[in-house]
Structures are given as structure tokens and as C-alpha cells.
C-alpha atoms as a PDB file:
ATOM      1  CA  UNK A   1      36.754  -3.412  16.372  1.00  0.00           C
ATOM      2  CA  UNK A   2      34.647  -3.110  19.447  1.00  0.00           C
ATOM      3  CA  UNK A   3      33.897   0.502  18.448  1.00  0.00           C
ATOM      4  CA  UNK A   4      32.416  -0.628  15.500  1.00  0.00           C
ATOM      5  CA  UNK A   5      30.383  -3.183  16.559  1.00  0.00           C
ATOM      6  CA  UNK A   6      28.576  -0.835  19.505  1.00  0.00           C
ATOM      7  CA  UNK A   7      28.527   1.893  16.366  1.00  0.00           C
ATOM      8  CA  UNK A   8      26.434  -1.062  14.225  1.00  0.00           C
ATOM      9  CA  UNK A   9      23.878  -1.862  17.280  1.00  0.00           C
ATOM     10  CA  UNK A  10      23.377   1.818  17.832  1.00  0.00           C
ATOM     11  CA  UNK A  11      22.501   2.649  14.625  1.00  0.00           C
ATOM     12  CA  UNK A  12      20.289  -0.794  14.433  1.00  0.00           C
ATOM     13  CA  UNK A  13      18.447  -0.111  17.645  1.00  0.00           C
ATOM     14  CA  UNK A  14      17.498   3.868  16.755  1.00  0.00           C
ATOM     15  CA  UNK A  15      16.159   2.483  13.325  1.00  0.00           C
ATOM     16  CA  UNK A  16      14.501   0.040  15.276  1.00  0.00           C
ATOM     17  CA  UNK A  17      13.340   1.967  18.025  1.00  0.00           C
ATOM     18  CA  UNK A  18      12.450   5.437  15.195  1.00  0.00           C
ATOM     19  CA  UNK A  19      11.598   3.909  11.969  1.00  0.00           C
ATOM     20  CA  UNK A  20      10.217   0.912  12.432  1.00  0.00           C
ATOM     21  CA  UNK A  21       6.468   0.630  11.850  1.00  0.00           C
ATOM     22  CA  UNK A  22       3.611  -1.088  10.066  1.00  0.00           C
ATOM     23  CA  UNK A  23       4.094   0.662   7.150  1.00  0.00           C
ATOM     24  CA  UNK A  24       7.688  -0.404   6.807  1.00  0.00           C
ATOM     25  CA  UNK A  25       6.771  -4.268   8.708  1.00  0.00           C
ATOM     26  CA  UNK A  26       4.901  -4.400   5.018  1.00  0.00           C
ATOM     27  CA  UNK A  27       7.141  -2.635   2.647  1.00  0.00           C
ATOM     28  CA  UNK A  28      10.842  -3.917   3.598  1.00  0.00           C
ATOM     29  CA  UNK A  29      10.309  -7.553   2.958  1.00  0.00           C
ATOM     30  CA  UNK A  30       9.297  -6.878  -0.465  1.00  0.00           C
ATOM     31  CA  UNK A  31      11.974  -4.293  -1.139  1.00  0.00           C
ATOM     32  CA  UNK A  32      14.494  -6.921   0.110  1.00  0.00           C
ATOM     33  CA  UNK A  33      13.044  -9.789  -1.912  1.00  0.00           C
ATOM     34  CA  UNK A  34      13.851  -7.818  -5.071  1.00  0.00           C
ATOM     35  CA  UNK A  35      17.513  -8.321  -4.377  1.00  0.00           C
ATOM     36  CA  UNK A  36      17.108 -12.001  -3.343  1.00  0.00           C
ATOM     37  CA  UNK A  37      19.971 -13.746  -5.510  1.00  0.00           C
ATOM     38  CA  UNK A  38      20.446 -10.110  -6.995  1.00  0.00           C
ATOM     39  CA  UNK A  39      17.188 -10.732  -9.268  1.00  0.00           C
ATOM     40  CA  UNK A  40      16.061  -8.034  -9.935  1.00  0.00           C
ATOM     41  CA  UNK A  41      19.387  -7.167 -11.168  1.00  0.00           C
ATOM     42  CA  UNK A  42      19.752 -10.353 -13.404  1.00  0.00           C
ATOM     43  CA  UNK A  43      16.757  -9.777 -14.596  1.00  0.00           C
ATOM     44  CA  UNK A  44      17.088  -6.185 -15.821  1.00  0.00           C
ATOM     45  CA  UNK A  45      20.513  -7.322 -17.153  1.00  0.00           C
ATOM     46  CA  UNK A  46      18.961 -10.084 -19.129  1.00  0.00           C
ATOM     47  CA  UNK A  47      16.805  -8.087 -20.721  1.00  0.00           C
ATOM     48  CA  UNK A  48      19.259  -5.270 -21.473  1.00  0.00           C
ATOM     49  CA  UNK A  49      20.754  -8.251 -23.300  1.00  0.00           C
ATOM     50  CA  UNK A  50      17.785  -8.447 -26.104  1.00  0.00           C
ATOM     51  CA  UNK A  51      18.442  -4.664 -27.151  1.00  0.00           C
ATOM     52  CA  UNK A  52      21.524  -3.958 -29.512  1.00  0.00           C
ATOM     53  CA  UNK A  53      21.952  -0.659 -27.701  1.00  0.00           C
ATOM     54  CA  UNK A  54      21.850  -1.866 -23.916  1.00  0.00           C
ATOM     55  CA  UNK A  55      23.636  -5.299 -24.471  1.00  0.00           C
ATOM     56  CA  UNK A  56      27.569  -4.174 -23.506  1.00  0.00           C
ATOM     57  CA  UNK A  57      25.733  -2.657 -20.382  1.00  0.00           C
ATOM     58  CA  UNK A  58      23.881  -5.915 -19.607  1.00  0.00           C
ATOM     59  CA  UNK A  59      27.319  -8.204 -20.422  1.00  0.00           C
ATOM     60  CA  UNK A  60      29.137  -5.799 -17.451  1.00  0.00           C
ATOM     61  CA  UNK A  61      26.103  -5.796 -15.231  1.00  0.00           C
ATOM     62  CA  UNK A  62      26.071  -9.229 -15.332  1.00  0.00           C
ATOM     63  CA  UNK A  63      30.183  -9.632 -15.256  1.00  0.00           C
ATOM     64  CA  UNK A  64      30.084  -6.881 -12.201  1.00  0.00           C
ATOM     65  CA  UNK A  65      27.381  -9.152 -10.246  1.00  0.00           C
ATOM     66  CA  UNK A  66      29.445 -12.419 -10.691  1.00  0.00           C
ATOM     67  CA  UNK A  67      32.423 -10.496  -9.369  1.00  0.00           C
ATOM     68  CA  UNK A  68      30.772  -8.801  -6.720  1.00  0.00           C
ATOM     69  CA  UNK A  69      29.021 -12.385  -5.294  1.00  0.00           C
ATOM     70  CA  UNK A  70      32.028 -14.406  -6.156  1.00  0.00           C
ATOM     71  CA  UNK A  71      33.919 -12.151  -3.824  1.00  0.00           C
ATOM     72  CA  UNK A  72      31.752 -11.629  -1.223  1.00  0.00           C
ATOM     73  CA  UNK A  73      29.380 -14.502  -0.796  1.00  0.00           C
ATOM     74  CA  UNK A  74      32.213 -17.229  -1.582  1.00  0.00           C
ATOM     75  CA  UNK A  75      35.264 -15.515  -0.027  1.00  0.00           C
ATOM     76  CA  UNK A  76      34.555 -12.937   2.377  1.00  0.00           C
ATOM     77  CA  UNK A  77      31.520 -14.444   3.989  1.00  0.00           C
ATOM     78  CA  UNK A  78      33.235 -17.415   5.072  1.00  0.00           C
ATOM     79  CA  UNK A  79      36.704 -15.703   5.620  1.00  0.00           C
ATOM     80  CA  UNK A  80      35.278 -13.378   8.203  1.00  0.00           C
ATOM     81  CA  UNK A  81      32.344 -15.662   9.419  1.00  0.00           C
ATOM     82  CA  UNK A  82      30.662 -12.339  11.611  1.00  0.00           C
ATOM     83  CA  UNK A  83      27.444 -13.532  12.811  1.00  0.00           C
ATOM     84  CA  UNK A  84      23.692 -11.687  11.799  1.00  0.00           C
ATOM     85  CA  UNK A  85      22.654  -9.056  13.794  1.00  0.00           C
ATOM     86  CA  UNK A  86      19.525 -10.752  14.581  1.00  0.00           C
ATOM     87  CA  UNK A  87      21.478 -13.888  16.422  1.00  0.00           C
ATOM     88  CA  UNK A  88      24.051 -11.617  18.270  1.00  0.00           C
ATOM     89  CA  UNK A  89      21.510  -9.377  19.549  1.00  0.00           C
ATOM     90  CA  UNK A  90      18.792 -12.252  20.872  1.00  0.00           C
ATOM     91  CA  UNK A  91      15.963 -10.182  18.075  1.00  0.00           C
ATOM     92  CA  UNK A  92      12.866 -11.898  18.009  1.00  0.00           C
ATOM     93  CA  UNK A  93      10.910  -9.603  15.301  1.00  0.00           C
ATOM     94  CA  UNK A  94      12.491 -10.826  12.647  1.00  0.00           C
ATOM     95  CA  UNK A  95       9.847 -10.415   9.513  1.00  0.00           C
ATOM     96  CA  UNK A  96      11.759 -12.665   6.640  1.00  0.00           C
ATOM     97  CA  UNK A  97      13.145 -16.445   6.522  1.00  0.00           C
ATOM     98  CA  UNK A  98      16.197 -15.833   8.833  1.00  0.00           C
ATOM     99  CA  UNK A  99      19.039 -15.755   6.265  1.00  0.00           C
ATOM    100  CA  UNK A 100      21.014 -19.069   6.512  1.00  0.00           C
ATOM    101  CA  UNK A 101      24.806 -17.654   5.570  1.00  0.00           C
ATOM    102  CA  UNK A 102      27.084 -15.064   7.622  1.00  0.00           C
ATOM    103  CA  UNK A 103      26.149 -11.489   7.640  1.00  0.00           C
ATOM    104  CA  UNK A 104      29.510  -9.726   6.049  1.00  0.00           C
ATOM    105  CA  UNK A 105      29.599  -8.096   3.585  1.00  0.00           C
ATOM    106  CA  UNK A 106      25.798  -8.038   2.653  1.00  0.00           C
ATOM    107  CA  UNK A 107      25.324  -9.490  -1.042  1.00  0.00           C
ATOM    108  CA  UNK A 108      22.193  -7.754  -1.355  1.00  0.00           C
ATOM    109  CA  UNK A 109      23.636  -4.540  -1.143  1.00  0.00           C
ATOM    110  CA  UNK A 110      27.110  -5.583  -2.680  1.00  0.00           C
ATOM    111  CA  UNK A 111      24.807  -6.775  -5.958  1.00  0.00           C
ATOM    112  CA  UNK A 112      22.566  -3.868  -5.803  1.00  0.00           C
ATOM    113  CA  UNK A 113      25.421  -1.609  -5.839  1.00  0.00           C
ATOM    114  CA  UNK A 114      27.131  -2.860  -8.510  1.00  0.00           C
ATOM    115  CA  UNK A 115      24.204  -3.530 -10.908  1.00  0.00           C
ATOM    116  CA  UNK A 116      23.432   0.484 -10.758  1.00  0.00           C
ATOM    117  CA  UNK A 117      26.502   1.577 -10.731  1.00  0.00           C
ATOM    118  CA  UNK A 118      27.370   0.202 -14.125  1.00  0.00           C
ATOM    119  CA  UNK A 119      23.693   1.601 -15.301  1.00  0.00           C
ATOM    120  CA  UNK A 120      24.891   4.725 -13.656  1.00  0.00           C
ATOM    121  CA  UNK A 121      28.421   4.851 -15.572  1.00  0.00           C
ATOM    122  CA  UNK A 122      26.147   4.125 -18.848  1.00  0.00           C
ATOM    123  CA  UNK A 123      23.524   6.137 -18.445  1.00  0.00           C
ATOM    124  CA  UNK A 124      22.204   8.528 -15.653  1.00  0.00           C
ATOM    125  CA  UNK A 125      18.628   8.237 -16.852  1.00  0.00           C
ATOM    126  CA  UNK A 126      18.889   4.131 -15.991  1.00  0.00           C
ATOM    127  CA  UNK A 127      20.968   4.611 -13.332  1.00  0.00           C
ATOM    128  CA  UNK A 128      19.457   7.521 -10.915  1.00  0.00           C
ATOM    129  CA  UNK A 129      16.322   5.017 -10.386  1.00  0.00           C
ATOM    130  CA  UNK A 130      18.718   1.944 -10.333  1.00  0.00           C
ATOM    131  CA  UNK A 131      20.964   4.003  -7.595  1.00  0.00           C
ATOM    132  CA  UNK A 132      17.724   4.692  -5.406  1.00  0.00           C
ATOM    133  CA  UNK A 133      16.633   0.863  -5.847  1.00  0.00           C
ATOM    134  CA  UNK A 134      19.951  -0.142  -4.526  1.00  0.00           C
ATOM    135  CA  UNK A 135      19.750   2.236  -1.414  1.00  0.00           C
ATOM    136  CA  UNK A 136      16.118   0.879  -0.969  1.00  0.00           C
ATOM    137  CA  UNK A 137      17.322  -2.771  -0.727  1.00  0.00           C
ATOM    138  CA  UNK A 138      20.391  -1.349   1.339  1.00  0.00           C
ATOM    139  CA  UNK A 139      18.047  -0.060   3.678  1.00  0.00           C
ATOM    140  CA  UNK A 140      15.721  -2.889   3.886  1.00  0.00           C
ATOM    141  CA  UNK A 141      19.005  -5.306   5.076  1.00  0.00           C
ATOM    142  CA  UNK A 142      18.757  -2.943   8.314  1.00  0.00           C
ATOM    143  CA  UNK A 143      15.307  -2.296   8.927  1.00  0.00           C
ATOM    144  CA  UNK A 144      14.931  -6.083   8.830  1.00  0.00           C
ATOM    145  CA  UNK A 145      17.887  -7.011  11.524  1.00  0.00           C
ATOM    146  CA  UNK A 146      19.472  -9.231   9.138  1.00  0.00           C
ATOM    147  CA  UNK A 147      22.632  -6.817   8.876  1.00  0.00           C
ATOM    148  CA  UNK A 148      25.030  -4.264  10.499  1.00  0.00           C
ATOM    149  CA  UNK A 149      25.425  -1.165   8.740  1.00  0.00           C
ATOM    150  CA  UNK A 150      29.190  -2.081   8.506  1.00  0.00           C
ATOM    151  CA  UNK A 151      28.175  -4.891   6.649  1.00  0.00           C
ATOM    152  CA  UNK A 152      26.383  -2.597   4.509  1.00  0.00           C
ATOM    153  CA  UNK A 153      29.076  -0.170   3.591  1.00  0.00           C
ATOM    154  CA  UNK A 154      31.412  -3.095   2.684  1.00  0.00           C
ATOM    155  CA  UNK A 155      28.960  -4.248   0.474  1.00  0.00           C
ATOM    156  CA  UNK A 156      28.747  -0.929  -1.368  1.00  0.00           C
ATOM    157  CA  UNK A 157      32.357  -1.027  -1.630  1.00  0.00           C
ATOM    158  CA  UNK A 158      32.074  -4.065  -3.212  1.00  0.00           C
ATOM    159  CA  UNK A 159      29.412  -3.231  -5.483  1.00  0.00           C
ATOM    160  CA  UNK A 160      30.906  -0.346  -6.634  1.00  0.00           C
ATOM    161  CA  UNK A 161      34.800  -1.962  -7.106  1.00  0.00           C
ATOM    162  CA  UNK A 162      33.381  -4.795  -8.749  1.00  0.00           C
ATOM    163  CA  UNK A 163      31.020  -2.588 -11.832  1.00  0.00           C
ATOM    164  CA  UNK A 164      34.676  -0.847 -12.318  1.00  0.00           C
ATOM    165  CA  UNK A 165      36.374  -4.379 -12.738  1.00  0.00           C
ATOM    166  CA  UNK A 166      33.519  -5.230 -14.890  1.00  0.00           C
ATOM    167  CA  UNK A 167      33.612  -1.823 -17.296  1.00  0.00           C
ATOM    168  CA  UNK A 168      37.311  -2.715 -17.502  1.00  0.00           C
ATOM    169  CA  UNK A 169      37.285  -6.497 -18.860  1.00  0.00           C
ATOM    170  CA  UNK A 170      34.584  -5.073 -20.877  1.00  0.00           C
ATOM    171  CA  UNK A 171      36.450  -2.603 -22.029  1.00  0.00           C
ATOM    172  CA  UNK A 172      39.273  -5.111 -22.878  1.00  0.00           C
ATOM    173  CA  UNK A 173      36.977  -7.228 -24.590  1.00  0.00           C
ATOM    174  CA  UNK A 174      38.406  -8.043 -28.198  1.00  0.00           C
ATOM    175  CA  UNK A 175      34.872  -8.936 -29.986  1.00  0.00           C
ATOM    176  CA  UNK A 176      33.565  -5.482 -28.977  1.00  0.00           C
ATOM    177  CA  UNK A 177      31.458  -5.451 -32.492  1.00  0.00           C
ATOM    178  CA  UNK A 178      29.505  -8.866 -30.995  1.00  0.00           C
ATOM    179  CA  UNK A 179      28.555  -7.230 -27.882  1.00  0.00           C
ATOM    180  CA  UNK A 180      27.503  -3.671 -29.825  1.00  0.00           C
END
């Protein structure tokens, strides 16, 4: 475990130390504030709702992000309880609210993930731009301090287990017509 947690500051202190800049000081905290509550993602799931064609992919976008923060932000977060990078580590440039809620697995990422993976599995047209927005916010969690790049992958994971949950109760779903 300790190999992983000296892995995590590495990696956050050469993005700190090599990417970091004004440029990104302006860009990251509104790349991150799309996936705030995954809204972005509820949003573009909402409205996928409205059109006949896109409303089975909005019902399992929406199904995959209530698995994906039900999981992570209600069971692992508290079950594993690993502090944020920016309190381990004594970081004083922190450039959003300092999150209030433990740092694994990140639900930005975990949400992000899972939103374009089920646009990806629908459609590669919605979900090539949907997969970049996701790596975006991914990004943004580390740029900012506010998590380890562990915390990242497991979110990912989650993402991406929780859009294939979602394709499968959707699949399962008996009023398929309703939803077509």
C-alpha cells in the first residue's frame, strides 16, 4: 500500500511541478465544475430523454450514474475513508472550495466515466467527445490536488462497471416499447 501511495504523490508533484500553469490555474476549475454532482452528465441525459431515438440511452446514463455514485460516494467513500491529497500533503494552492467528503474513489471521474461510456456503447459519434470530456474532468481532479491518481483509476473502474450494469437492467427492461 505504501508503494502506492509514494506512486500517487509522485505523479501529483511532477504534474504539479510540469503542468501546472496559468493557463491551466484558469481552465481546470471550470473543467471540474462540469462534473460537479455529475451535471453535466444529468443534464445531457435529461435531454437525451426528450428525443424518441436517444431516450433508452438517457434511461441507462442516468441508471449507470445512480449506480456509479450510489457505490462510490455512499459506500466506498466512507468504507475506505483515505484522506485528499491536498490535506495529507500540507498543499496550500488549492484553486476550488476544498471538497468536504473523502477522496476514494473520485465521483467525478467515476460519473464521467460511466456517462460516456454508455454514449460510447450507443454511439461512437456521442461518445468519442463524451470519452475526452470524461478524461478532461479526470484530469482536472489531479491538476487541482483534490485527488490521487489511484483514486482516479478506481473511479474509472467504477464508471465503466457501472454503464455495463446499467446497459444490462436496461436490457432486461420488460416495457422496452415505452423507453423506444
Amino acid at each position: 500500500m505504501e508503494w502506492i501511495q509514494a506512486a500517487d504523490n509522485a505523479v501529483l508533484g511532477w504534474i504539479q511541478q510540469h503542468l501546472a500553469g496559468p493557463a491551466g490555474d484558469w481552465l481546470m476549475p471550470l473543467i471540474t465544475a462540469l462534473g460537479n454532482a455529475g451535471a453535466v452528465w444529468i443534464v445531457a441525459a435529461v435531454v437525451l430523454l426528450f428525443m424518441k431515438k436517444w431516450r433508452k440511452t438517457g434511461v441507462e446514463m442516468l441508471i449507470a450514474l445512480a449506480i456509479a455514485a450510489i457505490i462510490g460516494s455512499l459506500l466506498l467513500k466512507p468504507l475506505v475513508g483515505r484522506e485528499r491529497p491536498f490535506n495529507a500533503n500540507d498543499f496550500a494552492g488549492l484553486l476550488i472550495a476544498p471538497p468536504t467528503d473523502f477522496s476514494f474513489p473520485s465521483g467525478h471521474t467515476s460519473s464521467s466515466v460511466a456517462a460516456a461510456a454508455v454514449l460510447l456503447r450507443r454511439d461512437k459519434r456521442l461518445g468519442i467527445p463524451a470519452l475526452a470530456l470524461a478524461i478532461l474532468i479526470a484530469f482536472s481532479r489531479l491538476y487541482l490536488y483534490v485527488h490521487y491518481p489511484s483514486d482516479v483509476l478506481a473511479g474509472a473502474a467504477l464508471g465503466v462497471v457501472s454503464a455495463f450494469i446499467a446497459g444490462w437492467l436496461v436490457a432486461k427492461i420488460p416495457i422496452k416499447r415505452r423507453l423506444q
